[in-house]
C-alpha atoms as a PDB file:
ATOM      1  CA  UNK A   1     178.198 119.126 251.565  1.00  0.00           C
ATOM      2  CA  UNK A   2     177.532 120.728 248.582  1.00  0.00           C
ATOM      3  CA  UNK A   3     179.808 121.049 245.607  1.00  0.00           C
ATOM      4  CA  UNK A   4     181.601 124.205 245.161  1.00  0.00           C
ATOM      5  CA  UNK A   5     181.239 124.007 241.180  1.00  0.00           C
ATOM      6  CA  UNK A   6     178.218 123.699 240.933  1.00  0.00           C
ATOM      7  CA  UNK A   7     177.210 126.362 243.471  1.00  0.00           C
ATOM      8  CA  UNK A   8     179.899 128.720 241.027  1.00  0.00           C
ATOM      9  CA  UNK A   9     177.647 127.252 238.137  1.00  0.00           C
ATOM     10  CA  UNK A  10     175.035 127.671 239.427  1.00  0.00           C
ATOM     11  CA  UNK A  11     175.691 131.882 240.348  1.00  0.00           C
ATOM     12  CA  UNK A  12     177.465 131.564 236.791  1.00  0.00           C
ATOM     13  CA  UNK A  13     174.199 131.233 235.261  1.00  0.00           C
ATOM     14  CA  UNK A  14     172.301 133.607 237.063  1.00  0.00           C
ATOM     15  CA  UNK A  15     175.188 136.354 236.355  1.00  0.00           C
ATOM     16  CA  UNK A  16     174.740 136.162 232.569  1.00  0.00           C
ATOM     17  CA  UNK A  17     170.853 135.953 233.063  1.00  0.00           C
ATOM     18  CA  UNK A  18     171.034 139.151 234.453  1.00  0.00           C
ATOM     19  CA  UNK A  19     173.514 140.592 232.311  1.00  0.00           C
ATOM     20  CA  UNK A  20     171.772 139.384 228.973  1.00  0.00           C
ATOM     21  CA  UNK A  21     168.504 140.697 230.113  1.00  0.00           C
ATOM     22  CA  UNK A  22     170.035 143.788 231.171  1.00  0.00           C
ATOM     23  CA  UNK A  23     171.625 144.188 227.532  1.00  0.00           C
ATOM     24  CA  UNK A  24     167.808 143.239 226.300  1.00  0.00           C
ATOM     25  CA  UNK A  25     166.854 146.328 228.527  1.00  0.00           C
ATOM     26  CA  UNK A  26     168.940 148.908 226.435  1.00  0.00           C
ATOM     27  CA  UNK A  27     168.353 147.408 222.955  1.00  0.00           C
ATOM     28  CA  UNK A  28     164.492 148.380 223.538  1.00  0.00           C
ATOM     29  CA  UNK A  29     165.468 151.634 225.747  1.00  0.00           C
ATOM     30  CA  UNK A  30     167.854 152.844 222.433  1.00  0.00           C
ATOM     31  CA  UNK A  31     165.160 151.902 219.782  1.00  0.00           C
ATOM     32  CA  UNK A  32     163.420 155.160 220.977  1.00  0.00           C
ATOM     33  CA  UNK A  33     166.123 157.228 223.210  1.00  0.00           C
ATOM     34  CA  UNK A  34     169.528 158.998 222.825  1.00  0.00           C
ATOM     35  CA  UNK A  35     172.401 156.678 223.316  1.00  0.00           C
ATOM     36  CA  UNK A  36     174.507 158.616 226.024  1.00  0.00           C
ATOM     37  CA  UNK A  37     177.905 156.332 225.759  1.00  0.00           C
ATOM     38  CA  UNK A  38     179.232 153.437 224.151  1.00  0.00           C
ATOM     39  CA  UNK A  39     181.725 151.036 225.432  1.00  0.00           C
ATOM     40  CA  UNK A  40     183.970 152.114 222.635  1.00  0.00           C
ATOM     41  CA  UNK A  41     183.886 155.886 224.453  1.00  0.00           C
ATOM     42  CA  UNK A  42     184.194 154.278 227.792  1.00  0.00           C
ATOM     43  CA  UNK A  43     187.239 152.238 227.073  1.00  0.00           C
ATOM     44  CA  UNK A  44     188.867 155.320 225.878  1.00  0.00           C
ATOM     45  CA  UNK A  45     188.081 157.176 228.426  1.00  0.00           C
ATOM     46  CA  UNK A  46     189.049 154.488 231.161  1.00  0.00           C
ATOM     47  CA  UNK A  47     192.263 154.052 228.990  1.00  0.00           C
ATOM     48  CA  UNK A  48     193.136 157.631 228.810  1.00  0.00           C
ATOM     49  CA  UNK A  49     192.695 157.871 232.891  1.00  0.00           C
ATOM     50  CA  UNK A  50     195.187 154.934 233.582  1.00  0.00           C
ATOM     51  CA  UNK A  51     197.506 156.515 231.468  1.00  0.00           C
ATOM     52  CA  UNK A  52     197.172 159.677 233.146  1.00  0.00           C
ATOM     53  CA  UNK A  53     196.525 161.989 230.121  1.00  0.00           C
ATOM     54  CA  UNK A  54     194.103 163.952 232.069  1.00  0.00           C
ATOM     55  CA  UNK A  55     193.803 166.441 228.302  1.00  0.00           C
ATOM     56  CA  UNK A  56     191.643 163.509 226.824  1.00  0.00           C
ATOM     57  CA  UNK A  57     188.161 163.938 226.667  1.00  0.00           C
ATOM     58  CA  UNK A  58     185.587 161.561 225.105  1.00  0.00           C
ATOM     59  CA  UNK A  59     183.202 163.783 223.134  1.00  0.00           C
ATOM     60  CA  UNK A  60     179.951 162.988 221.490  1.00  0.00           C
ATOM     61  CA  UNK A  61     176.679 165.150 220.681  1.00  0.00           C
ATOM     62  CA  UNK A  62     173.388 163.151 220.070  1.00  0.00           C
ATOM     63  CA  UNK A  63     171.529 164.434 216.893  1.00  0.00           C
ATOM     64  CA  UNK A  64     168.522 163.099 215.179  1.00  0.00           C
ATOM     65  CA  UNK A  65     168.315 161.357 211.887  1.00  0.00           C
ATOM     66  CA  UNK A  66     166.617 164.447 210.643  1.00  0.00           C
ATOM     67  CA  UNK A  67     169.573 166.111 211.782  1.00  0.00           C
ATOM     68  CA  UNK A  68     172.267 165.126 209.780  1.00  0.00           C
ATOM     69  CA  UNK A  69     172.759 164.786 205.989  1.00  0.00           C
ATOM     70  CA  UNK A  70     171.766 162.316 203.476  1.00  0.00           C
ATOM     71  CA  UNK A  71     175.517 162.923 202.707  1.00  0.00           C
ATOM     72  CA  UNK A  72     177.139 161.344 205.429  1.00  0.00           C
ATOM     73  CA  UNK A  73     174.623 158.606 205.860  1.00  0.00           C
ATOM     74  CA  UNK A  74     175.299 157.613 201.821  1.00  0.00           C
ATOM     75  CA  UNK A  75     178.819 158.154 201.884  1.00  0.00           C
ATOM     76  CA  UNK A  76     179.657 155.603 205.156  1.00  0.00           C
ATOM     77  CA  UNK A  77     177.313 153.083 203.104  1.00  0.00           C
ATOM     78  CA  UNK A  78     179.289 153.646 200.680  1.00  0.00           C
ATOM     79  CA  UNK A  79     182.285 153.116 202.047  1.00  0.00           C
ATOM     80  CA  UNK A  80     181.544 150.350 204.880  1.00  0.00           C
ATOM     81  CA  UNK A  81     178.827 148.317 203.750  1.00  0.00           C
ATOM     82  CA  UNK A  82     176.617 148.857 200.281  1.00  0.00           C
ATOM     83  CA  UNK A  83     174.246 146.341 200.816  1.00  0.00           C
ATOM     84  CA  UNK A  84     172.794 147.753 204.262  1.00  0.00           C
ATOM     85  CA  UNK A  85     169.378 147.930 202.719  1.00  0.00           C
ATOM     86  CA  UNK A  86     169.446 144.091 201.778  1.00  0.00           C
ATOM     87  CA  UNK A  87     171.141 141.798 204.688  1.00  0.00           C
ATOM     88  CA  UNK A  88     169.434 140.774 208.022  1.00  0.00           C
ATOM     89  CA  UNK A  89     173.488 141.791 210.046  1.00  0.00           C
ATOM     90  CA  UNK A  90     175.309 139.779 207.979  1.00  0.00           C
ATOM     91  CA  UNK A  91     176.702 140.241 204.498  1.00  0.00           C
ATOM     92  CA  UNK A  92     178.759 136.577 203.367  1.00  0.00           C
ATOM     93  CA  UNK A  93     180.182 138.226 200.034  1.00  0.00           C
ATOM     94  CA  UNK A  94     182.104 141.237 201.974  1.00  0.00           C
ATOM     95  CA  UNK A  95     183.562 138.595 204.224  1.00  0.00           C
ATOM     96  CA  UNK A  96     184.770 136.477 201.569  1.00  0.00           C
ATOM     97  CA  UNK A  97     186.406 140.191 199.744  1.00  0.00           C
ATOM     98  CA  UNK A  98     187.866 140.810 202.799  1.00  0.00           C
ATOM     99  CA  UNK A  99     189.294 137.481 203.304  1.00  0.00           C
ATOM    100  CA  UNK A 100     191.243 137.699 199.938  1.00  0.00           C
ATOM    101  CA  UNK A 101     191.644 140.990 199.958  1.00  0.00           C
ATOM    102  CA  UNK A 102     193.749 140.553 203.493  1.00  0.00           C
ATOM    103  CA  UNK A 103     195.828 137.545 201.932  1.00  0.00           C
ATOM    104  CA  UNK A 104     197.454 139.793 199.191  1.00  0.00           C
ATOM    105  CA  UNK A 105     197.572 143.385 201.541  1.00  0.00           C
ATOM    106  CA  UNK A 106     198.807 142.399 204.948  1.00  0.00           C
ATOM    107  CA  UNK A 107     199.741 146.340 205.527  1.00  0.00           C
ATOM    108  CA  UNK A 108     196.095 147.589 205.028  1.00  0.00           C
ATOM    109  CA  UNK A 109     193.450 145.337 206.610  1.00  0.00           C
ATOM    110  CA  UNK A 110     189.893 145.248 205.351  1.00  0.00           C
ATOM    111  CA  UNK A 111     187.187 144.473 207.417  1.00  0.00           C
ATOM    112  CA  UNK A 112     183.817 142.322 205.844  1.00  0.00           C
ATOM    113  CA  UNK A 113     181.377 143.628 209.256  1.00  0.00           C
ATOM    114  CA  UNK A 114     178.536 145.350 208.477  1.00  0.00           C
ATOM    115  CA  UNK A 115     177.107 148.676 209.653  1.00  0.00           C
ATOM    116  CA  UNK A 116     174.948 146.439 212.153  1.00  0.00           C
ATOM    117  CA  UNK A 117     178.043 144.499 213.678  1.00  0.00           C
ATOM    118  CA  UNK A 118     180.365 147.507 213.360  1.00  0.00           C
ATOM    119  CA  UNK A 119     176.828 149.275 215.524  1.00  0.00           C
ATOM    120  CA  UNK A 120     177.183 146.145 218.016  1.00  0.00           C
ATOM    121  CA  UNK A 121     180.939 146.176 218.761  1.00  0.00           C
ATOM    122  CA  UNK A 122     181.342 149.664 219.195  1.00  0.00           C
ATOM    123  CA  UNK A 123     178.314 150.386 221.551  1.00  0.00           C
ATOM    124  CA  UNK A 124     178.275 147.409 223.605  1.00  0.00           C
ATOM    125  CA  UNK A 125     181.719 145.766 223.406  1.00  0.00           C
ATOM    126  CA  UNK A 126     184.814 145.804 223.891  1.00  0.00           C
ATOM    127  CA  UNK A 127     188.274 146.098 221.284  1.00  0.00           C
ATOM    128  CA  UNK A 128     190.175 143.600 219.884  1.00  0.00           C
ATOM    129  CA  UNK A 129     189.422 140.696 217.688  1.00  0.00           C
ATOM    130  CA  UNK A 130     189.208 137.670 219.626  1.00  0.00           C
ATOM    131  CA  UNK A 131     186.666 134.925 218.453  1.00  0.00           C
ATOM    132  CA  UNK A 132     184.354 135.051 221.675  1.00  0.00           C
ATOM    133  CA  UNK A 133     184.100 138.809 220.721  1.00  0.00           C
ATOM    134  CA  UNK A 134     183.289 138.348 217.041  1.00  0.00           C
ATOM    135  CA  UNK A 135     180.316 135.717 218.643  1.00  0.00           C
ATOM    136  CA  UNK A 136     178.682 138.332 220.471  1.00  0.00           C
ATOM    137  CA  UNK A 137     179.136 140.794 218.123  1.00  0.00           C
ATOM    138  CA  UNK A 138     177.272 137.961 215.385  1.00  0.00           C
ATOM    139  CA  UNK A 139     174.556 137.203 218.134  1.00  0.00           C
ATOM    140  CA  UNK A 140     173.939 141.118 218.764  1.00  0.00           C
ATOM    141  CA  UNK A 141     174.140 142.005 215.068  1.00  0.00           C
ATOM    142  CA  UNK A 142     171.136 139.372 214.281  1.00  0.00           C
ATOM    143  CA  UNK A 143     169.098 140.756 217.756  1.00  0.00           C
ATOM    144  CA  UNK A 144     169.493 144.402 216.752  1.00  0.00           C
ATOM    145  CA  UNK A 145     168.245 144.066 212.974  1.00  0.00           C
ATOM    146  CA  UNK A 146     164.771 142.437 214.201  1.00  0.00           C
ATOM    147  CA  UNK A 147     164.301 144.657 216.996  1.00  0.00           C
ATOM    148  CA  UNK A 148     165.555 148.306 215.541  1.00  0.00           C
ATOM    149  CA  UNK A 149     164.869 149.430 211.840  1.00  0.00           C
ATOM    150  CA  UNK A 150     167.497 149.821 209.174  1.00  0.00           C
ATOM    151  CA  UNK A 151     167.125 153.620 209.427  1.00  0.00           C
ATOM    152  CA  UNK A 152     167.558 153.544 213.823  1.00  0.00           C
ATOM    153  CA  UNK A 153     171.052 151.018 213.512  1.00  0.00           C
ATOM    154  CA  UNK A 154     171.979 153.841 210.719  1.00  0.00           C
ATOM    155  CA  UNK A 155     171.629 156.819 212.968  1.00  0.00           C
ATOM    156  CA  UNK A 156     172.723 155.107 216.048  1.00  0.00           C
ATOM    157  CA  UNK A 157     176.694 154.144 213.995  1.00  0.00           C
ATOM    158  CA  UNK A 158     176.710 157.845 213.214  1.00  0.00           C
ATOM    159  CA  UNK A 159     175.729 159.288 216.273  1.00  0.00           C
ATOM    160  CA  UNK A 160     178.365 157.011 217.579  1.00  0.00           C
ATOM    161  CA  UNK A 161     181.370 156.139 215.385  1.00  0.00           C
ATOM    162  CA  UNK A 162     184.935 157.356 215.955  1.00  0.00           C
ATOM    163  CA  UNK A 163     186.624 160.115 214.053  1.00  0.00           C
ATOM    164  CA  UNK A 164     189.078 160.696 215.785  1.00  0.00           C
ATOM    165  CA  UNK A 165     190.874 161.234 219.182  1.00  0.00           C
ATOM    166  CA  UNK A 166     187.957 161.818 221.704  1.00  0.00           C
ATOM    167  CA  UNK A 167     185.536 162.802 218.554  1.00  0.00           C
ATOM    168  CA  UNK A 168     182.913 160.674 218.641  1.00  0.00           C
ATOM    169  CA  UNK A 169     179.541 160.507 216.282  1.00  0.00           C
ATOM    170  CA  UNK A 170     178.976 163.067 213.308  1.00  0.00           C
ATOM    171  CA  UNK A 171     177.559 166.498 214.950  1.00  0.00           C
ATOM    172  CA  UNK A 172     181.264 166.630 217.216  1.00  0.00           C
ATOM    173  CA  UNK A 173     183.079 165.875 213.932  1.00  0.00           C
ATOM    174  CA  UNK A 174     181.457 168.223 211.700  1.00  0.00           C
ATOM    175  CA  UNK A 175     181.369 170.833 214.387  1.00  0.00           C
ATOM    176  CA  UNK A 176     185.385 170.334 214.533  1.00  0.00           C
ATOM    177  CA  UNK A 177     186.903 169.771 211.621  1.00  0.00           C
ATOM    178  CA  UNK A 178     184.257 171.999 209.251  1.00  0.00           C
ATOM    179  CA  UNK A 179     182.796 174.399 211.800  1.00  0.00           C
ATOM    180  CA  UNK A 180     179.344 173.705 211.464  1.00  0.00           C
ATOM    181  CA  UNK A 181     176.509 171.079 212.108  1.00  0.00           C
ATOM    182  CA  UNK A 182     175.937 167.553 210.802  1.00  0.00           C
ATOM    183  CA  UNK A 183     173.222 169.091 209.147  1.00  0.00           C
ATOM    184  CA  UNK A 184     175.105 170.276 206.661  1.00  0.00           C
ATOM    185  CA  UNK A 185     178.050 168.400 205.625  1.00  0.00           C
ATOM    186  CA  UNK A 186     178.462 168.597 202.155  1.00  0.00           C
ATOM    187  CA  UNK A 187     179.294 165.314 199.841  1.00  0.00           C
ATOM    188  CA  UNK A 188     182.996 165.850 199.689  1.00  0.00           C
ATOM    189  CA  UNK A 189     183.436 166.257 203.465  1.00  0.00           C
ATOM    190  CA  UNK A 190     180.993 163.757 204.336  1.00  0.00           C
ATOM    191  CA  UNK A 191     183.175 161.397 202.289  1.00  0.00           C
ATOM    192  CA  UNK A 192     186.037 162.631 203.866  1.00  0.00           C
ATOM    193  CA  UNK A 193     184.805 161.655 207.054  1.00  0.00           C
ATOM    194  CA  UNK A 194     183.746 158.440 206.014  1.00  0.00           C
ATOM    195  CA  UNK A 195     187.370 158.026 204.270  1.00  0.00           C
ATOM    196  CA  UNK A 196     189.066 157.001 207.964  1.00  0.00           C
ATOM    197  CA  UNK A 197     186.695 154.714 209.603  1.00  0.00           C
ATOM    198  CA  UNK A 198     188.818 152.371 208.697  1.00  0.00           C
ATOM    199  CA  UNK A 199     191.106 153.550 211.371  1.00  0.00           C
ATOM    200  CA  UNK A 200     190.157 157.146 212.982  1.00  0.00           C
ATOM    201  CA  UNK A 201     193.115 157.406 214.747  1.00  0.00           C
ATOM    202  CA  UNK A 202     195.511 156.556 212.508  1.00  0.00           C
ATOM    203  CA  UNK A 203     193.784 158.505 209.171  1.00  0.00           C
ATOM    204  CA  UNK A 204     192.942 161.984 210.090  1.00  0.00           C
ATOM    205  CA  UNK A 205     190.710 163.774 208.645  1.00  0.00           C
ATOM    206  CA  UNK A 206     192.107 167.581 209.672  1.00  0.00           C
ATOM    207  CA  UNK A 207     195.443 166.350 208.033  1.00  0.00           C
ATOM    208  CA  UNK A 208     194.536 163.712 205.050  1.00  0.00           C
ATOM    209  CA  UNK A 209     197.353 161.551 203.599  1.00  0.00           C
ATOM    210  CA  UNK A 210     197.483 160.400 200.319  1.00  0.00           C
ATOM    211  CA  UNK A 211     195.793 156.795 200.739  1.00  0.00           C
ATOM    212  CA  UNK A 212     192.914 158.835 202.813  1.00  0.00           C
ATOM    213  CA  UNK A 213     192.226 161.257 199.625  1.00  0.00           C
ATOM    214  CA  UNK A 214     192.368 158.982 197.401  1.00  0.00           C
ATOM    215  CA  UNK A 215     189.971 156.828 199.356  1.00  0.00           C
ATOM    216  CA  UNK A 216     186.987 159.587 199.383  1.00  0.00           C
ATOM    217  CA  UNK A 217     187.456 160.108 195.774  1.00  0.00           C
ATOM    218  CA  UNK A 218     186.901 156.331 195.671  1.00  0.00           C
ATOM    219  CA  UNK A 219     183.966 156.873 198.310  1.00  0.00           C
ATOM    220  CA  UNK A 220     182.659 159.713 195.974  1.00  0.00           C
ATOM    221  CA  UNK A 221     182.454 157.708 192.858  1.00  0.00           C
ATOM    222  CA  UNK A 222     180.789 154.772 194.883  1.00  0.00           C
ATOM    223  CA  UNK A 223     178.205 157.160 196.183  1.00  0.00           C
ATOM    224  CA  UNK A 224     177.122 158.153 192.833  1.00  0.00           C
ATOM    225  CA  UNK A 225     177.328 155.308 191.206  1.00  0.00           C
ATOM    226  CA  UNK A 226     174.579 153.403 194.656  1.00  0.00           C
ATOM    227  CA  UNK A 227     172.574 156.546 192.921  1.00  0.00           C
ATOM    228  CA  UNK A 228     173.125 159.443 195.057  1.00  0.00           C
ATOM    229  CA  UNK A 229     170.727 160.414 197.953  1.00  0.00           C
ATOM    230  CA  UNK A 230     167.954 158.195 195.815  1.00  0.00           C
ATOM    231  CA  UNK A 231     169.834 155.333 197.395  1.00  0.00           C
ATOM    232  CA  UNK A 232     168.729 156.196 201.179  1.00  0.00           C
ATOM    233  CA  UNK A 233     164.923 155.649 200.170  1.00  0.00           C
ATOM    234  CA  UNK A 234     165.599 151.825 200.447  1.00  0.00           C
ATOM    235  CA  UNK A 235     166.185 152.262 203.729  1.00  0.00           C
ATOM    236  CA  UNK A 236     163.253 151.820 206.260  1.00  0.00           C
END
């Protein structure tokens, strides 16, 4: 007779197989394609049904790199992770801020991911901060930055970050909060924008608090100081 466990292994095995080349699949398809959805917009959506608020609606807009502005891509490098250009997913000194940065402000948590883990998470995971997350989200971080380029992980967060409720990626957010298209966000709202990543749906952009101005002034400053729109030519 054969042993249950190791016939559950066994299928186990064969269920990640599948699932890990299937990931593999859509890392090459999205080097070169339009991501539709991310998990981030799915678990909203899903989250939004249970709870029966039928007025939510996850929405998102695909646009080119060519199609937004150098604005918005400087300012959320700015703001998230300055030394994009340099790390292979991984960036050791903005854990290690974040860390004691976190031990003196318990209120306002900073995060040390990177662009390329925060590009992970949201498009292929789930929420939360669990340890076998963060692992996956390391593993995919390190797959993504050999297979796509700096400049396809850049345009892939902003076609799919959150700014907030059911706006998703920066052609939906410009569209509502400025009335026009990614194209051309200016450097104060593209900061602005960049200002609540932290937390999209707690810092709004359409009504700004106090922390969230003073934060793109902060964001503004950074953005010349990286050297303005110069700055993106490191990125290949």
């Amino acid at each position: 007779m054969r042993n249950p466990f190791s016939i559950l292994w066994r299928w186990l095995k064969k269920i990640v197989l599948a699932i890990t080349l299937l990931w593999f699949v859509a890392v090459i398809t999205f080097s070169f394609l339009p991501v539709p959805f991310s998990m981030v917009m799915l678990e909203r959506q899903v989250d939004a049904l249970i709870s029966i608020n039928l007025s939510y609606v996850s929405r998102s807009i695909w646009v080119d790199q060519d199609q937004i502005s150098p604005y918005i891509a400087l300012a959320v490098i700015a703001a998230e992770d300055q030394r994009f250009p340099e790390h292979w997913g991984f960036d050791f000194s903005a854990i290690k801020m974040a860390v004691e940065h976190n031990k003196k402000d318990q209120k306002r948590i900073r995060g040390g991911s990177t662009i390329t883990q925060q590009t992970a998470k949201n498009l292929f995971l789930w929420e939360g901060r669990s340890w076998v997350r963060k692992g996956l989200e390391a593993g995919m971080a390190m797959v993504l930055e050999l297979v796509w380029s700096k400049k396809r992980i850049l345009t892939i967060y902003l076609n799919i970050a959150e700014f907030g409720r059911g706006i998703f990626g920066v052609e939906v957010a410009s569209r509502h909060y400025f009335g026009k298209p990614a194209s051309r966000l200016t450097a104060s709202e593209a900061a602005l924008l960049a200002a609540v990543l932290p937390n999209p749906i707690r810092y709004r952009v359409d009504a700004p608090s106090a922390y969230v101005l003073q934060r793109q002034q902060w964001i503004l400053r950074q953005m010349q100081l990286l050297g303005g729109k110069h700055f993106l030519t490191q990125i290949n």
